[in-house]
PDB file of N, CA and C in Angstrom:
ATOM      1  N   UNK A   1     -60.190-110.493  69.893  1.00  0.00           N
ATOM      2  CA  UNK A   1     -60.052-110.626  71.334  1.00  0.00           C
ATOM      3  C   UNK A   1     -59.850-109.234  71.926  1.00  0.00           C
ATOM      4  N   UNK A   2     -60.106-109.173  73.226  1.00  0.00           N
ATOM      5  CA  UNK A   2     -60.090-107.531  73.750  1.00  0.00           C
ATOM      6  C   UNK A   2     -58.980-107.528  74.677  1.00  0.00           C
ATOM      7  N   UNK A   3     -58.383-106.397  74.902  1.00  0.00           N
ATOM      8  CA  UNK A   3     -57.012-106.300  76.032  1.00  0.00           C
ATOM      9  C   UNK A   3     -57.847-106.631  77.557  1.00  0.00           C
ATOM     10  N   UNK A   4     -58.484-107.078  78.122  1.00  0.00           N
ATOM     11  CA  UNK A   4     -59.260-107.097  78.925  1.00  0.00           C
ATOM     12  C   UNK A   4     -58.100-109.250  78.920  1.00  0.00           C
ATOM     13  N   UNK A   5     -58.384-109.542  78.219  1.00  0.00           N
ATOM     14  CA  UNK A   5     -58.252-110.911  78.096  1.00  0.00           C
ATOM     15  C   UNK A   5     -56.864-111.196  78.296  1.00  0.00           C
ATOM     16  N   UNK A   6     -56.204-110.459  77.627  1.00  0.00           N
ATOM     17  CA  UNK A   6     -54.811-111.056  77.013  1.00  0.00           C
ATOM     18  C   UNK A   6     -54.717-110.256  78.434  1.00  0.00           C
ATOM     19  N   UNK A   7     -54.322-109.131  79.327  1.00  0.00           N
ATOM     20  CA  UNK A   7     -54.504-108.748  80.290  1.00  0.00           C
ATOM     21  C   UNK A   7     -54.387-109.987  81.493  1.00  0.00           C
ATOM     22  N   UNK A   8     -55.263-110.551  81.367  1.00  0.00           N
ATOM     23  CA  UNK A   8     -54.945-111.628  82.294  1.00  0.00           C
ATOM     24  C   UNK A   8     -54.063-112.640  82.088  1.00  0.00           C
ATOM     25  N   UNK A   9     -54.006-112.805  80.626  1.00  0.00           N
ATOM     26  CA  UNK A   9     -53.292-114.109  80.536  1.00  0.00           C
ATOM     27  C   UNK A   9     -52.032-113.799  80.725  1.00  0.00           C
ATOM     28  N   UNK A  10     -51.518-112.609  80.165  1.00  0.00           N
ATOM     29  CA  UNK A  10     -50.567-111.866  80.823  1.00  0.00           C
ATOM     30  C   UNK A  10     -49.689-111.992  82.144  1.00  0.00           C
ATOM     31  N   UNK A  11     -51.008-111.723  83.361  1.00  0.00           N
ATOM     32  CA  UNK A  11     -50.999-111.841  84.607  1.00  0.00           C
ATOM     33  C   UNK A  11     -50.432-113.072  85.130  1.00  0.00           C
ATOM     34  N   UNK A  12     -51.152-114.009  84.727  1.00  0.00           N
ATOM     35  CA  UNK A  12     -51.326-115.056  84.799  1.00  0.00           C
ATOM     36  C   UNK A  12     -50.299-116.107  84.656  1.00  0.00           C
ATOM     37  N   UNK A  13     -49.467-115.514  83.251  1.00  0.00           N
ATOM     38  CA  UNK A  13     -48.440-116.317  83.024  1.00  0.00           C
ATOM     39  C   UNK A  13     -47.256-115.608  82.813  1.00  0.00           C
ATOM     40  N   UNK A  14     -47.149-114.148  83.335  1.00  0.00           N
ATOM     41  CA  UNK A  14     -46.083-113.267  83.264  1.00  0.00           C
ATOM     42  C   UNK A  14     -45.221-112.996  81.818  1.00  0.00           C
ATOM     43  N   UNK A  15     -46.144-113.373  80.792  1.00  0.00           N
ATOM     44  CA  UNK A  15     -45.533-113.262  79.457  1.00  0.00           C
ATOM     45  C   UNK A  15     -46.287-112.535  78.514  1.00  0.00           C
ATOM     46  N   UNK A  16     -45.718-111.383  78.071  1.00  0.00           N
ATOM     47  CA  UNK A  16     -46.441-110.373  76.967  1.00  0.00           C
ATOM     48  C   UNK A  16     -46.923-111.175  76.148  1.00  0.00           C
ATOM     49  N   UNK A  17     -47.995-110.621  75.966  1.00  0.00           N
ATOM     50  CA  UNK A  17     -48.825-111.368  74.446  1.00  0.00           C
ATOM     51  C   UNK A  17     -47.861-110.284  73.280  1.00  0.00           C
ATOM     52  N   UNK A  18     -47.795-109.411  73.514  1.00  0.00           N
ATOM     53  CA  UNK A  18     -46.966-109.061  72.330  1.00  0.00           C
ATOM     54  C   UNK A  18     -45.655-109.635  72.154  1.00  0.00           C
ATOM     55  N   UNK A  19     -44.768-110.222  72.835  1.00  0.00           N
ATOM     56  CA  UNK A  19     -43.764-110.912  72.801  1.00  0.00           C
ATOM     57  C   UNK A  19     -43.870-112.592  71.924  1.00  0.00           C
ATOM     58  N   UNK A  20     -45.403-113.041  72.373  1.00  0.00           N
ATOM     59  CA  UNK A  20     -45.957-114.399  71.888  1.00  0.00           C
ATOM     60  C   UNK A  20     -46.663-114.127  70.909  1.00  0.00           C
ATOM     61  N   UNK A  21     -46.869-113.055  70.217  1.00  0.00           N
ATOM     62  CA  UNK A  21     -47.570-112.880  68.866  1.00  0.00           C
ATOM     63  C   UNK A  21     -46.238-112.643  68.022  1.00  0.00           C
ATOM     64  N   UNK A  22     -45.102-112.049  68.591  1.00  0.00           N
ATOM     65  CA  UNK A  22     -43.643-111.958  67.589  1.00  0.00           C
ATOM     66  C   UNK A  22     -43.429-112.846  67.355  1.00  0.00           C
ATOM     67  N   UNK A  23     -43.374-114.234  68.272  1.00  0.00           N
ATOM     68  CA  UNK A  23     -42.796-115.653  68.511  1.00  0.00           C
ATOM     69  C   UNK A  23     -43.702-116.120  67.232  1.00  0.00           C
ATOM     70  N   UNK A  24     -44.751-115.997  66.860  1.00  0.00           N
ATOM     71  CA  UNK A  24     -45.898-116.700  66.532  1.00  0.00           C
ATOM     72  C   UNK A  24     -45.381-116.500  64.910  1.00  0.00           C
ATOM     73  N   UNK A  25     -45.760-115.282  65.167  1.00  0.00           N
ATOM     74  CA  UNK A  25     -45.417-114.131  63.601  1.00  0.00           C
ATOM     75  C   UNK A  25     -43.777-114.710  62.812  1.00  0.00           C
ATOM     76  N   UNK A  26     -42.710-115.017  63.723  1.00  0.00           N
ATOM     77  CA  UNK A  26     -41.224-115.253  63.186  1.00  0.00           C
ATOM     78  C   UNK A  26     -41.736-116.540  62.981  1.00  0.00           C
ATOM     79  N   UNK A  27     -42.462-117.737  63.305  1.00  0.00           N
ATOM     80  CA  UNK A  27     -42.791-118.973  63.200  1.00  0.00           C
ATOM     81  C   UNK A  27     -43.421-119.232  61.651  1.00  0.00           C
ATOM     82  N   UNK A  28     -43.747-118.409  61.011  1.00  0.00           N
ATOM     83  CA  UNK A  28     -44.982-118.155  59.840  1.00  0.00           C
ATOM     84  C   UNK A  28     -44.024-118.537  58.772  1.00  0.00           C
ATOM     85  N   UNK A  29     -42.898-117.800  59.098  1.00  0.00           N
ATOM     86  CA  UNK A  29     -42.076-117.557  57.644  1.00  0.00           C
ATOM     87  C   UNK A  29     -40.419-118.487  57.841  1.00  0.00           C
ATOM     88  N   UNK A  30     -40.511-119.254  58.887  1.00  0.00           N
ATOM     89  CA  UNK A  30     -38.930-119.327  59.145  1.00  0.00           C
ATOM     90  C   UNK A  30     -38.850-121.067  58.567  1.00  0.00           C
ATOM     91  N   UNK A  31     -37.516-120.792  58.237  1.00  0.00           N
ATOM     92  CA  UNK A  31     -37.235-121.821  57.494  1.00  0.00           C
ATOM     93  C   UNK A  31     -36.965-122.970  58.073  1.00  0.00           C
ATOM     94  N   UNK A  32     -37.494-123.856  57.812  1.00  0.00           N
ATOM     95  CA  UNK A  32     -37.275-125.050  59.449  1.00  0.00           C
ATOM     96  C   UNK A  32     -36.440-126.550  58.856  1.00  0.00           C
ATOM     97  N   UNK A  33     -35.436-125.855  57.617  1.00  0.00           N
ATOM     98  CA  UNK A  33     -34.739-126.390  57.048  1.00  0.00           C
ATOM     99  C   UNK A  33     -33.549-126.387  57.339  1.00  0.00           C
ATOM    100  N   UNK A  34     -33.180-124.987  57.764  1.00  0.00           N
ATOM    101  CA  UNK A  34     -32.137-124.532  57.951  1.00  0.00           C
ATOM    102  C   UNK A  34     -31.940-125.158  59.978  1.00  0.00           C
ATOM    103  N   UNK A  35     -30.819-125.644  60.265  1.00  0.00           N
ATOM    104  CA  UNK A  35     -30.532-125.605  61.484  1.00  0.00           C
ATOM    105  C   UNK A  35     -30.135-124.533  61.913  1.00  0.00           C
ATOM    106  N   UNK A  36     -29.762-123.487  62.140  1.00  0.00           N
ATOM    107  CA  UNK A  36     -29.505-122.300  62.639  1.00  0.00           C
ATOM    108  C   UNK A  36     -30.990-121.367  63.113  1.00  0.00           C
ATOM    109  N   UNK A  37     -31.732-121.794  62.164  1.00  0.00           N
ATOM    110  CA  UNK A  37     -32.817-120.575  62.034  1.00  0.00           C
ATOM    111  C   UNK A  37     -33.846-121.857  63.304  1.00  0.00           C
ATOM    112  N   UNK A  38     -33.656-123.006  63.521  1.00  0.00           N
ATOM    113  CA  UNK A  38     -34.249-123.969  64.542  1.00  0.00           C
ATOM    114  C   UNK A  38     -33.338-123.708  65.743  1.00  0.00           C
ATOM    115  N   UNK A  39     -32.952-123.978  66.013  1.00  0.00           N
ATOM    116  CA  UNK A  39     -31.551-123.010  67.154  1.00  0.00           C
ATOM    117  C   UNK A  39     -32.329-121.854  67.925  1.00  0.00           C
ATOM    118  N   UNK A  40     -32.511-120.766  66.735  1.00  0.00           N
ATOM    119  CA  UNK A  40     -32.776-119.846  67.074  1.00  0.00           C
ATOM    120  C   UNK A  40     -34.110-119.445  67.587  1.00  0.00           C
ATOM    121  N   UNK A  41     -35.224-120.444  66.993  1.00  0.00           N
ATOM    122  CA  UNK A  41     -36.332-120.742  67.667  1.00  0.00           C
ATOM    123  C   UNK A  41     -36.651-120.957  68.527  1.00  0.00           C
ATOM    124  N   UNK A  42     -36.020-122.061  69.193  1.00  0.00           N
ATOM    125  CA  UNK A  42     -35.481-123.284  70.313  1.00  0.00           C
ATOM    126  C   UNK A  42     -35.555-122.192  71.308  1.00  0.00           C
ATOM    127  N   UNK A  43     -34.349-121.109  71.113  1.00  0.00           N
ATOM    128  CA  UNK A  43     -34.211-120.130  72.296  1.00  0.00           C
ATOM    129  C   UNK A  43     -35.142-119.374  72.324  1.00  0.00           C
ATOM    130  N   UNK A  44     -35.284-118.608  71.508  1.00  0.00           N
ATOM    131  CA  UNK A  44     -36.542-117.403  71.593  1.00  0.00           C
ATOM    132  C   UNK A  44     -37.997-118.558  72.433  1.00  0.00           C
ATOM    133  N   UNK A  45     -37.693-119.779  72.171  1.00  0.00           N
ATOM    134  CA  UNK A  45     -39.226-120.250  72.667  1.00  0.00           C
ATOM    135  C   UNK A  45     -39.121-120.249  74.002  1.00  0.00           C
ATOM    136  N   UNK A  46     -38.030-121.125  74.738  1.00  0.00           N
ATOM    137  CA  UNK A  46     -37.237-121.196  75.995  1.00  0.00           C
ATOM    138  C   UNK A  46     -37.272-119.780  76.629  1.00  0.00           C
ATOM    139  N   UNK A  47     -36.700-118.872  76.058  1.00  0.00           N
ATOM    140  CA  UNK A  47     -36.511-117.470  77.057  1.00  0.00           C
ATOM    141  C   UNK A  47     -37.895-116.987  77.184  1.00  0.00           C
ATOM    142  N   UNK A  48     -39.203-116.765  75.935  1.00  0.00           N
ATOM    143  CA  UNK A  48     -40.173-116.736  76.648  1.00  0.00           C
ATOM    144  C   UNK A  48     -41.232-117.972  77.579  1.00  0.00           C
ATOM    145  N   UNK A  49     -40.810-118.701  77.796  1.00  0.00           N
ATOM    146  CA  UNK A  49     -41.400-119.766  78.306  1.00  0.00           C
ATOM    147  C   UNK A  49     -40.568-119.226  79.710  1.00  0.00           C
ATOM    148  N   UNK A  50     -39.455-119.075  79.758  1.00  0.00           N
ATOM    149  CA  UNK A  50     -38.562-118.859  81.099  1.00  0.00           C
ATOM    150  C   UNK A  50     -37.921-120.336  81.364  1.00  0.00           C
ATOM    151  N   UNK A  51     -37.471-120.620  80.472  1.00  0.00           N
ATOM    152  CA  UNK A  51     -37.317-122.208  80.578  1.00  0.00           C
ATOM    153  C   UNK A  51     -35.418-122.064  80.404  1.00  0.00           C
ATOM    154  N   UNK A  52     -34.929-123.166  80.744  1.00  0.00           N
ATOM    155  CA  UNK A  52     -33.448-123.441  80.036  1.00  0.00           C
ATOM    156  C   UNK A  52     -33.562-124.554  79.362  1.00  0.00           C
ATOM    157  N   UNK A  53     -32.598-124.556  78.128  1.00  0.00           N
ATOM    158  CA  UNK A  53     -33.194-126.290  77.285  1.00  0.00           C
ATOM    159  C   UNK A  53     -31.723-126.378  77.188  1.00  0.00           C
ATOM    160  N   UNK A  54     -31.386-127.551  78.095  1.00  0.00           N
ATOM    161  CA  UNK A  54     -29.968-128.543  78.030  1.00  0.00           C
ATOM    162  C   UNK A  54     -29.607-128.251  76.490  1.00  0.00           C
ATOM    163  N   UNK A  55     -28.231-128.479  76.213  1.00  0.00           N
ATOM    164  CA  UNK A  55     -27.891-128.574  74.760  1.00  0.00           C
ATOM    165  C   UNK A  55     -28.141-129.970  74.132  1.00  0.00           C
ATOM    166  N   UNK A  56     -28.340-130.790  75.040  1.00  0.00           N
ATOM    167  CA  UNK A  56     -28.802-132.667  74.732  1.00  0.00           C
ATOM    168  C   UNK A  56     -29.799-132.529  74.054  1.00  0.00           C
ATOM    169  N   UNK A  57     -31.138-131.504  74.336  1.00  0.00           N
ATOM    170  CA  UNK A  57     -32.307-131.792  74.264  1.00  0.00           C
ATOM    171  C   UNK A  57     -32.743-131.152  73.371  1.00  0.00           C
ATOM    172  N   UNK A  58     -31.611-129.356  73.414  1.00  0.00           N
ATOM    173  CA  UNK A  58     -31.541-128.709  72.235  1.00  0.00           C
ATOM    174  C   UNK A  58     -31.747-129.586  71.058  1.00  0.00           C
ATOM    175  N   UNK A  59     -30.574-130.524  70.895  1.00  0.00           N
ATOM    176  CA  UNK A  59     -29.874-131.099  69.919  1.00  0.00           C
ATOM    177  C   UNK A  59     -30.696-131.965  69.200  1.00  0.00           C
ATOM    178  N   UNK A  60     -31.685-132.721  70.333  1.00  0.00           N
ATOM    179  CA  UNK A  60     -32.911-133.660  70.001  1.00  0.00           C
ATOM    180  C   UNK A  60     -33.824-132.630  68.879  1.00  0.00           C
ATOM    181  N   UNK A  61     -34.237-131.647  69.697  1.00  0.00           N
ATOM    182  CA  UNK A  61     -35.320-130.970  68.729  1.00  0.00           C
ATOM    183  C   UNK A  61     -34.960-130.759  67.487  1.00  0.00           C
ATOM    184  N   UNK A  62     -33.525-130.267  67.480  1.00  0.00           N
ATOM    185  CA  UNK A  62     -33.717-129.981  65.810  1.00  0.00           C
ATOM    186  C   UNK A  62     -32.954-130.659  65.283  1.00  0.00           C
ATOM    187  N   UNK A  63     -32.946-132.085  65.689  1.00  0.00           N
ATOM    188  CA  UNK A  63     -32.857-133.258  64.820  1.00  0.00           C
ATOM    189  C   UNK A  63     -34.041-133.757  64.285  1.00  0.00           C
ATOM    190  N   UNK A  64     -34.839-133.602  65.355  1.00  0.00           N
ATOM    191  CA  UNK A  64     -36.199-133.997  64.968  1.00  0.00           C
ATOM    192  C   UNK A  64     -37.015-133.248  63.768  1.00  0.00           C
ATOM    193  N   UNK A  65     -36.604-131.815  63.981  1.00  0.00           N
ATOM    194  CA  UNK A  65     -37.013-130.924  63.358  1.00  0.00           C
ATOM    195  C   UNK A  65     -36.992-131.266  61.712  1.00  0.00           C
ATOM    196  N   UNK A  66     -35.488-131.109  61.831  1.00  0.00           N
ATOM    197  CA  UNK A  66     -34.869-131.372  60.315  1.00  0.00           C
ATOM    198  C   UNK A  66     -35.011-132.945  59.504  1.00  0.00           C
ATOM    199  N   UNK A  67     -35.564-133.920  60.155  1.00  0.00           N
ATOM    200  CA  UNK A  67     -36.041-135.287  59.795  1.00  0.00           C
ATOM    201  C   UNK A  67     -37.133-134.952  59.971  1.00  0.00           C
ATOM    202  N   UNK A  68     -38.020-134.369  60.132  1.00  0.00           N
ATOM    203  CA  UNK A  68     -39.861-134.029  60.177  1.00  0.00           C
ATOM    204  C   UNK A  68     -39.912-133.539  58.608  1.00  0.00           C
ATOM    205  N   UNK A  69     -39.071-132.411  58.474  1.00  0.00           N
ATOM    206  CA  UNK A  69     -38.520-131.413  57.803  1.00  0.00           C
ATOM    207  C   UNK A  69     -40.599-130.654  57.764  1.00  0.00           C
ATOM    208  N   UNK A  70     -41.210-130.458  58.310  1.00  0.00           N
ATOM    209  CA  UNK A  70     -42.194-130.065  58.778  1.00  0.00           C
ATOM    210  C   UNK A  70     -42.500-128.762  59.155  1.00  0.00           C
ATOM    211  N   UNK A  71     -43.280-127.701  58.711  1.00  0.00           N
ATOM    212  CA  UNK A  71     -43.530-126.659  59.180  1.00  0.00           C
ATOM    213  C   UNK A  71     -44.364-126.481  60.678  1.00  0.00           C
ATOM    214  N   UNK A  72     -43.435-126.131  61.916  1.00  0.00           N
ATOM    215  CA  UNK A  72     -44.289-126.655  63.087  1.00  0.00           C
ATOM    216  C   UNK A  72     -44.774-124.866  63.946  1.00  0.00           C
ATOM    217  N   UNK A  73     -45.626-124.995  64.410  1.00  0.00           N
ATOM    218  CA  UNK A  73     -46.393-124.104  65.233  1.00  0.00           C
ATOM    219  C   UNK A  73     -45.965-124.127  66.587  1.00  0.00           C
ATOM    220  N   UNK A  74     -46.341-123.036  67.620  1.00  0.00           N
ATOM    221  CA  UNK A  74     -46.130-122.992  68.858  1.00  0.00           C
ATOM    222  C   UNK A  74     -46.641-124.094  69.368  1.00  0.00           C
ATOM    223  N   UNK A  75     -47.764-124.728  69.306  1.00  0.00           N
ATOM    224  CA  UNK A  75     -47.950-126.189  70.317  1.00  0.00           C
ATOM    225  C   UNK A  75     -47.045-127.198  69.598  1.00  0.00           C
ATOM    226  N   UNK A  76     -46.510-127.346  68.435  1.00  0.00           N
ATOM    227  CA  UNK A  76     -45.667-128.213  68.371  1.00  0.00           C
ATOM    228  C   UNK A  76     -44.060-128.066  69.102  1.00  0.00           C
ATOM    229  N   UNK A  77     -43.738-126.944  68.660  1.00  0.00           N
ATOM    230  CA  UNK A  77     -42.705-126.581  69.717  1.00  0.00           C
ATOM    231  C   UNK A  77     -42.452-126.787  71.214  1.00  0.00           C
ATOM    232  N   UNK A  78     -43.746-126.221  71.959  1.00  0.00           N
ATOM    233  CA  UNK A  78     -44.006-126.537  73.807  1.00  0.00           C
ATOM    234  C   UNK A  78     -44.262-127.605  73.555  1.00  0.00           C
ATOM    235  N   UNK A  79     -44.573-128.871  72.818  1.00  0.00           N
ATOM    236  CA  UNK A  79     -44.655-130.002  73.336  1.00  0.00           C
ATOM    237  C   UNK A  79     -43.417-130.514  73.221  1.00  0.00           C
ATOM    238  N   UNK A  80     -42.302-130.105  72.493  1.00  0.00           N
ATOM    239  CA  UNK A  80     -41.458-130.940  72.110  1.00  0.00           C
ATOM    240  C   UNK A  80     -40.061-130.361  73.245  1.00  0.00           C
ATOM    241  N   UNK A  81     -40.214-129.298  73.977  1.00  0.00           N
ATOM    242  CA  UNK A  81     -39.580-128.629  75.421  1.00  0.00           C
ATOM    243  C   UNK A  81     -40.275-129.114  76.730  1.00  0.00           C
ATOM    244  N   UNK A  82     -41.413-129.926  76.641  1.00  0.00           N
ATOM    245  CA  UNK A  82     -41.333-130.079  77.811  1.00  0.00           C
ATOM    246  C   UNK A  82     -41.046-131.478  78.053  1.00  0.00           C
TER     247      UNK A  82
END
């Protein structure tokens, strides 16, 4: 892809692609066993999204998480915040 692109999407959605390729990159290797290291996801996904996630809903995800016990990706994540 060329900076021409991400450039807009950028624009567009006021969020570094280099910030959402870190998000992407910490997603590869993280242990989605551990509740702490889902926590910590939860937020990093929320602060770049610009979102706040109730602690109720927090609490949902990585219950869900840890009964999936599932290795999940960024669209599994934004679906499960909004």
């Amino acid at each position: 892809m060329n900076d021409k692109f991400f450039g807009s999407i950028e624009k567009k959605t006021g969020v570094r692609m280099s910030d959402v390729f870190a998000l992407v990159d910490s997603l590869q290797y993280a242990n989605f066993k551990d509740e702490q290291t889902i926590r910590a996801v939860v937020a990093q996904t929320a602060a770049l999204a610009g979102k706040k996630v109730p602690k109720q809903v927090e609490d949902e995800i990585v219950k869900t998480i840890l009964k999936d016990g599932k290795k999940l990706d960024m669209d599994a994540i934004t679906k499960l915040l909004k």
